[in-house]
N, C-alpha and C. Protein backbone atom coordinates (compact mmCIF):
# COMPACT_ATOMS: atom_id res chain seq x y z
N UNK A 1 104.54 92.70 100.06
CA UNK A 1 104.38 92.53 98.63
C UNK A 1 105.54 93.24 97.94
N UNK A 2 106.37 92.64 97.04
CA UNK A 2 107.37 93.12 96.15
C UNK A 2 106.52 93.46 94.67
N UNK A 3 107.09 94.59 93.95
CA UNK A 3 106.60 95.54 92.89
C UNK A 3 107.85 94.47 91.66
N UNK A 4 107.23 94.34 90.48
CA UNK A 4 108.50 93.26 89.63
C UNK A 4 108.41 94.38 88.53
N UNK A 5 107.44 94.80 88.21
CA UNK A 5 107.17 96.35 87.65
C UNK A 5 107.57 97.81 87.79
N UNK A 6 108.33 98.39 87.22
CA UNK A 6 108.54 99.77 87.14
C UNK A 6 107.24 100.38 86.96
N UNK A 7 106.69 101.79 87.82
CA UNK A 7 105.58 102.68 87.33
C UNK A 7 104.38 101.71 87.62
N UNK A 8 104.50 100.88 88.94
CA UNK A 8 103.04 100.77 89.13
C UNK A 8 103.61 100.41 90.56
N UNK A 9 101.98 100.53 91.10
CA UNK A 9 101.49 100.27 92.52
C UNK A 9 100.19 99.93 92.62
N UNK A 10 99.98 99.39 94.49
CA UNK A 10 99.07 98.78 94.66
C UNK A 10 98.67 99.31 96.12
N UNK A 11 96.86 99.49 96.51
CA UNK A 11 96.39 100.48 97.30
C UNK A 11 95.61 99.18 97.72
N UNK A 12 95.36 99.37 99.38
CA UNK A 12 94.60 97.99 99.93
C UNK A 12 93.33 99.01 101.18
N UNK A 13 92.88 98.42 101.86
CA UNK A 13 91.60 99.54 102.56
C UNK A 13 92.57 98.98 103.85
N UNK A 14 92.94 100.43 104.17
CA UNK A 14 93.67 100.38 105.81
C UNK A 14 92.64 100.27 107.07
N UNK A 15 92.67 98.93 107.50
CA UNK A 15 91.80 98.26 108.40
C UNK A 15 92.29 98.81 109.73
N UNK A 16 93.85 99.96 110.06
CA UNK A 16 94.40 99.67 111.31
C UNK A 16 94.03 101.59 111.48
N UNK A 17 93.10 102.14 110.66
CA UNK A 17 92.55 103.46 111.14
C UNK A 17 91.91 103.67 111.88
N UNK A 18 92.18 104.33 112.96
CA UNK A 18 91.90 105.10 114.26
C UNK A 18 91.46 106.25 114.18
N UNK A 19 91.91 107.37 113.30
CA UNK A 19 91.23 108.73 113.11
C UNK A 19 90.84 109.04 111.48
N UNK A 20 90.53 110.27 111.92
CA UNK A 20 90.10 110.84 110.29
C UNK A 20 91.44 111.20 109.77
N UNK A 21 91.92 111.46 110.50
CA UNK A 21 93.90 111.68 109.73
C UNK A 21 94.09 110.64 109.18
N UNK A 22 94.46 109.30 109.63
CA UNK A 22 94.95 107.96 108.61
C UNK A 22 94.33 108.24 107.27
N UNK A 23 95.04 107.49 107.03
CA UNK A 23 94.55 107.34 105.16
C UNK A 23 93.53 106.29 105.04
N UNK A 24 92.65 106.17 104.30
CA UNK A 24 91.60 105.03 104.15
C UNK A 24 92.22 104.37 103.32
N UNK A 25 93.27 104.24 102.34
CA UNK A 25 94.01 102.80 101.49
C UNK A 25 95.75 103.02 102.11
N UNK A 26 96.29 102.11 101.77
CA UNK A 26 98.12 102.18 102.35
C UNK A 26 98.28 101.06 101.13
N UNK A 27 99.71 101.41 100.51
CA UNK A 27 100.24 100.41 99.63
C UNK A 27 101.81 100.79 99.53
N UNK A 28 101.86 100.46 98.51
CA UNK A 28 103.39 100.27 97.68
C UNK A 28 103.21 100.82 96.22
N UNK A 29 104.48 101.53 95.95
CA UNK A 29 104.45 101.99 94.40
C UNK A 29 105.87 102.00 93.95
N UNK A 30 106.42 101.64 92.99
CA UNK A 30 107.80 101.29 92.65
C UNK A 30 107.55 102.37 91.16
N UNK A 31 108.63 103.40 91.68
CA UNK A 31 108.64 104.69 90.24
C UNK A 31 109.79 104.71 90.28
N UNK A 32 110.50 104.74 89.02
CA UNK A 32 112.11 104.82 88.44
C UNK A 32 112.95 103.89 89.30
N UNK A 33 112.50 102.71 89.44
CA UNK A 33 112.98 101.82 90.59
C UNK A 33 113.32 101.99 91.58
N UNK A 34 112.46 103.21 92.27
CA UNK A 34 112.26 103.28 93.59
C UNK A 34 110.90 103.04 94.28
N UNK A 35 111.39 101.71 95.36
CA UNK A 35 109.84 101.95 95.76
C UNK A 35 109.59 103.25 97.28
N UNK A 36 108.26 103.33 97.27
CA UNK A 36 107.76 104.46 98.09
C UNK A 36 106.05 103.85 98.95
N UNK A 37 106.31 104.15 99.93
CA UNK A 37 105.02 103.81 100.86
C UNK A 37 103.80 104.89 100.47
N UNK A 38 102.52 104.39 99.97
CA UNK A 38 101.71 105.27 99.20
C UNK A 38 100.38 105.18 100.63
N UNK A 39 99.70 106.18 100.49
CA UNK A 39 98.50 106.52 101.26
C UNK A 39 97.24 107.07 100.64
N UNK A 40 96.46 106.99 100.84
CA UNK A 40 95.00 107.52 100.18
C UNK A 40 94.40 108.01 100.61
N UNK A 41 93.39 108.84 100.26
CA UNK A 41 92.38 109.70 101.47
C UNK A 41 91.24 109.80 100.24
N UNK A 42 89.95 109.28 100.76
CA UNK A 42 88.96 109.46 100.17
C UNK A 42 88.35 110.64 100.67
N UNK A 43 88.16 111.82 99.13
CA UNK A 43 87.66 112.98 99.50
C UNK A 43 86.47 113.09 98.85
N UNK A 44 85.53 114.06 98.83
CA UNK A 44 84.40 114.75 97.81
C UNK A 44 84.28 115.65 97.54
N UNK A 45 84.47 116.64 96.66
CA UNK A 45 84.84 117.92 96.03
C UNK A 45 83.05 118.33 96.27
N UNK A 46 83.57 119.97 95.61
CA UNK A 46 82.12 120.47 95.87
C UNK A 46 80.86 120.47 95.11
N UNK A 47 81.17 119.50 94.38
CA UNK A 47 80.33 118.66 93.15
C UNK A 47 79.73 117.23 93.58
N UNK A 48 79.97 117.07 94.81
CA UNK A 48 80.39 115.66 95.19
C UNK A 48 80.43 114.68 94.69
N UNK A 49 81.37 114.61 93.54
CA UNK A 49 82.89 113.74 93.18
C UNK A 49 83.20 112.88 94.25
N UNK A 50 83.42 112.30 94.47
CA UNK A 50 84.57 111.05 95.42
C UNK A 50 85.65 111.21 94.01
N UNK A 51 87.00 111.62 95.01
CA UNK A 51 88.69 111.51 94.30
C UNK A 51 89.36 110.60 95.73
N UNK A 52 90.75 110.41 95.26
CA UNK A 52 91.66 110.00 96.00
C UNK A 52 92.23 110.54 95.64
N UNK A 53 92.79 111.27 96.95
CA UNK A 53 93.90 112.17 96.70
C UNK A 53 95.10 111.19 97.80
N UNK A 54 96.54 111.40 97.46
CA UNK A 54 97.65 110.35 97.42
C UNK A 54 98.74 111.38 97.41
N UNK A 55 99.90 110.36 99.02
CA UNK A 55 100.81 111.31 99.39
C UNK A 55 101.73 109.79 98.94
N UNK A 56 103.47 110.04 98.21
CA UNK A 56 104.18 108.94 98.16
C UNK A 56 105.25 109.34 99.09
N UNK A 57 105.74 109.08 99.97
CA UNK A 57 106.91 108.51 100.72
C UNK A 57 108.22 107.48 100.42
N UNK A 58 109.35 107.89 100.03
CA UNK A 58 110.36 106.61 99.77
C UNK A 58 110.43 105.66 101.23
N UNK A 59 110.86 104.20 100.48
CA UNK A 59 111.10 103.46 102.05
C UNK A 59 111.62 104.01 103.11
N UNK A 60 111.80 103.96 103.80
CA UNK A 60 112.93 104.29 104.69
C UNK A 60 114.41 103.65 104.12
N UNK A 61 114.47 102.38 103.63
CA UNK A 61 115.88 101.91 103.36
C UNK A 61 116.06 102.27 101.81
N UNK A 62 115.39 102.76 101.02
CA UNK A 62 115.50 103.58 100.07
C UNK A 62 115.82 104.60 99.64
N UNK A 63 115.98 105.81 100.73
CA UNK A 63 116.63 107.01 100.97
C UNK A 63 117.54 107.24 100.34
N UNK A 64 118.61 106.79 100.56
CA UNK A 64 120.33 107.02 100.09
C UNK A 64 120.00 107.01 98.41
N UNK A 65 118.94 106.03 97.70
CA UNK A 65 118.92 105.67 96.35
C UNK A 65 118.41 106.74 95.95
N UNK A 66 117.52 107.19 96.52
CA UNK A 66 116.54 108.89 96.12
C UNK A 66 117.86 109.69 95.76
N UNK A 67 118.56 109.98 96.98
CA UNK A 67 119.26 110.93 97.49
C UNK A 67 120.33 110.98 96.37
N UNK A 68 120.94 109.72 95.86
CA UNK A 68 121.58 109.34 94.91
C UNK A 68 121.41 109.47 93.50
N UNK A 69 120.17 109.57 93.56
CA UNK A 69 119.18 109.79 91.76
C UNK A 69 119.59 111.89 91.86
N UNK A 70 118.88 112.30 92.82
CA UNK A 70 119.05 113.55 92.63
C UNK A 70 120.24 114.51 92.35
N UNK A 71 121.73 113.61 93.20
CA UNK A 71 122.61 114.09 92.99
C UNK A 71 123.17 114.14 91.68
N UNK A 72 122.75 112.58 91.01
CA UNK A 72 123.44 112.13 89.70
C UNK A 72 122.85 113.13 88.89
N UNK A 73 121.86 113.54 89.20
CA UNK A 73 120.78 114.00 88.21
C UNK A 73 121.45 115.99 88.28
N UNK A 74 122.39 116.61 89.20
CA UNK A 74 122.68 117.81 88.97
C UNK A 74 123.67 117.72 88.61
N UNK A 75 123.97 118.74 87.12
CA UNK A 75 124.74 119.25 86.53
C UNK A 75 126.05 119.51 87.17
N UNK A 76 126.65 120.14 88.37
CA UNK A 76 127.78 120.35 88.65
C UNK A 76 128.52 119.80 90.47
């Protein structure tokens, strides 16, 4: 799936989990026109709340563009 949107993404139920480590959703999220491989973990706080808590990752072939934003982005 391609993102045509800046500042959004999309979370699907990861069918290929094996342990309690995997994430229970996997998607895509495209921020400052970078996209990043997104993960989910359904938790319950000590209220028991259900949250998703969410780790983002750049592509792998996206790297250099990160790497490139940060540099542009320091002063000297």
């Amino acid at each position: 799936m391609k993102l045509d949107k800046d500042n959004t993404g999309v979370l699907f139920p990861n069918h290929k989990k094996t342990t309690e480590k995997h994430p229970n959703l996997t998607g895509i999220a495209k921020i400052d026109g970078i996209e990043y491989w997104v993960s989910g973990w359904v938790n319950t706080d000590t209220k028991q709340q259900k949250y998703i808590s969410m780790t983002f990752k750049p592509k792998e072939s996206q790297t250099s563009k990160v790497q490139k934003k940060i540099d542009d982005d320091i002063p000297f």
